[in-house]
Protein backbone atom coordinates (compact mmCIF):
# COMPACT_ATOMS: atom_id res chain seq x y z
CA UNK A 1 -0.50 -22.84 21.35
CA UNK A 2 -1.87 -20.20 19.58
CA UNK A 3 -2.92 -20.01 15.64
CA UNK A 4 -1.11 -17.86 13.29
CA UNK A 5 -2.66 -16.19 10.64
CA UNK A 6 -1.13 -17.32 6.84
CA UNK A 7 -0.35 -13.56 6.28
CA UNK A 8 1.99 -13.78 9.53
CA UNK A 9 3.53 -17.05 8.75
CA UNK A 10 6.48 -16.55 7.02
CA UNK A 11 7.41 -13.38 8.39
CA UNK A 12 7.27 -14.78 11.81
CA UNK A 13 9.44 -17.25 10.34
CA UNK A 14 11.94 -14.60 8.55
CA UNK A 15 11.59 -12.04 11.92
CA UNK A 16 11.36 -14.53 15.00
CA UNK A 17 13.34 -12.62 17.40
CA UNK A 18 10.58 -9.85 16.02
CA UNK A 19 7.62 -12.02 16.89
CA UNK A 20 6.29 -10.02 19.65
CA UNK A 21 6.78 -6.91 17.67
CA UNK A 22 4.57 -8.62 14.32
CA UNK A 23 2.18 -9.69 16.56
CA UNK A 24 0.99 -5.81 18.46
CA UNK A 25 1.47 -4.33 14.93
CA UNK A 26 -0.66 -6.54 13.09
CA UNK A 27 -3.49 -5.46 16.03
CA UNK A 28 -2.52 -1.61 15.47
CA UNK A 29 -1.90 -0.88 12.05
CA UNK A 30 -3.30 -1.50 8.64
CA UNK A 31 -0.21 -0.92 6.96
CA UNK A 32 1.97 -3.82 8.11
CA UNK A 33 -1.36 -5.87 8.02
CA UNK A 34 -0.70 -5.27 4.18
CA UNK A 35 2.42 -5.11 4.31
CA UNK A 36 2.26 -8.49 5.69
CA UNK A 37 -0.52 -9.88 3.46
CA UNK A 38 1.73 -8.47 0.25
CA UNK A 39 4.67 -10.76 1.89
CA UNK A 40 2.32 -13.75 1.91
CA UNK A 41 0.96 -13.40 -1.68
CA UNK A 42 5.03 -12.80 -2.81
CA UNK A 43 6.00 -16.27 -0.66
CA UNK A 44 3.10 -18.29 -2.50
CA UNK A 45 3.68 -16.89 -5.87
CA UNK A 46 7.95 -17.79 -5.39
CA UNK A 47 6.43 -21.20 -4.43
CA UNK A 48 4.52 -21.85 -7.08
CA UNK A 49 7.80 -20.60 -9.29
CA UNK A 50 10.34 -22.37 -8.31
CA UNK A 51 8.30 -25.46 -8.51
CA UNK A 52 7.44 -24.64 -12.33
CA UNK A 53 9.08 -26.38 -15.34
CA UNK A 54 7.45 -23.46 -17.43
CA UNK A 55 10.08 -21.72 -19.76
CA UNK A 56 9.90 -18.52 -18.39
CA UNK A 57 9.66 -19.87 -14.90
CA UNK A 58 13.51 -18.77 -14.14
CA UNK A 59 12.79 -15.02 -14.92
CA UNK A 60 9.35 -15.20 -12.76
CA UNK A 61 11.61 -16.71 -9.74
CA UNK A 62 14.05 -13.80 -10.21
CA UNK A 63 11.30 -11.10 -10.13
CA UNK A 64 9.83 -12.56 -7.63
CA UNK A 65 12.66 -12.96 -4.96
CA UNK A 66 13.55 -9.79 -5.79
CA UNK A 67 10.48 -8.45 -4.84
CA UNK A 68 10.45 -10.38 -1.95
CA UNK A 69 13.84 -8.94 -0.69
CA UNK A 70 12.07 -5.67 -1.38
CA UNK A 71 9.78 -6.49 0.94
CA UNK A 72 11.69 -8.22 3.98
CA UNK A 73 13.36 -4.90 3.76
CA UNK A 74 10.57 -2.69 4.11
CA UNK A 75 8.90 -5.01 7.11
CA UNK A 76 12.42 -4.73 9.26
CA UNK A 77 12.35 -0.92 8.28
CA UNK A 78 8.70 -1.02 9.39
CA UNK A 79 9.72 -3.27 12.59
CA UNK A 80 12.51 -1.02 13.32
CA UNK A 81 10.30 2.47 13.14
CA UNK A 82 7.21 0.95 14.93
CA UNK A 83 8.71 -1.40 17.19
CA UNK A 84 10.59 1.09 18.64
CA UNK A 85 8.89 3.63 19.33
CA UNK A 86 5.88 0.85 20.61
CA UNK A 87 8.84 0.33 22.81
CA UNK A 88 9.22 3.57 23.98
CA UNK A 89 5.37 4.58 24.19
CA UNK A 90 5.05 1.28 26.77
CA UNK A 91 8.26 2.15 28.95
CA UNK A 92 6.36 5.94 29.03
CA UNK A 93 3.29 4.36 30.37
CA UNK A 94 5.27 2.30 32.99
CA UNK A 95 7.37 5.41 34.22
C-alpha cells in the first residue's frame, strides 16, 4: 500500500476514478503540484471553519467552500486538459 502525500489526499478522494491521472501529474508538473497543495491548504482551513463557534465563522465557511469549488473546478479542468492528452502522448508511444 502505498503513502499518499497530504497535498494529494483529498483530491484523490474528490477525483478517484482520476487517481491514476493525479498521481503522473503530480510527477510532471509544478502546476497541479500547486494546484494541489492550494486544494489542501483550502480543505484544512474549511476544517478548521466549520468546526469554529467564532462569530464570523459562517462567512469564513462560505468563502472558503466557495473557493474550494473554485478549485475542484480548475483541477478537473486541469485533469481533463492534461490527462488527456497524457493519454494520447502514451497511446503515440505504443503505436
Amino acid at each position: 500500500m502505498s503513502v499518499i502525500k497530504s497535498s494529494l489526499f483529498h483530491v484523490i478522494k474528490r477525483f478517484p476514478f482520476r487517481k491514476k491521472t493525479i498521481h503522473s501529474l503530480l510527477k510532471s508538473d509544478d502546476g497541479f503540484h500547486t494546484l494541489c497543495n492550494d486544494y489542501q491548504i483550502c480543505f484544512e482551513a474549511l476544517t478548521k471553519w466549520n468546526q469554529s463557534t467564532l462569530e464570523e465563522a459562517p462567512v469564513r465557511r462560505t468563502e472558503y467552500e466557495d473557493l474550494l469549488r473554485g478549485l475542484e473546478l480548475e483541477i478537473a479542468e486541469f485533469l481533463n486538459e492534461k490527462g488527456s492528452t497524457m493519454i494520447f502522448d502514451q497511446r503515440k508511444l505504443k503505436g
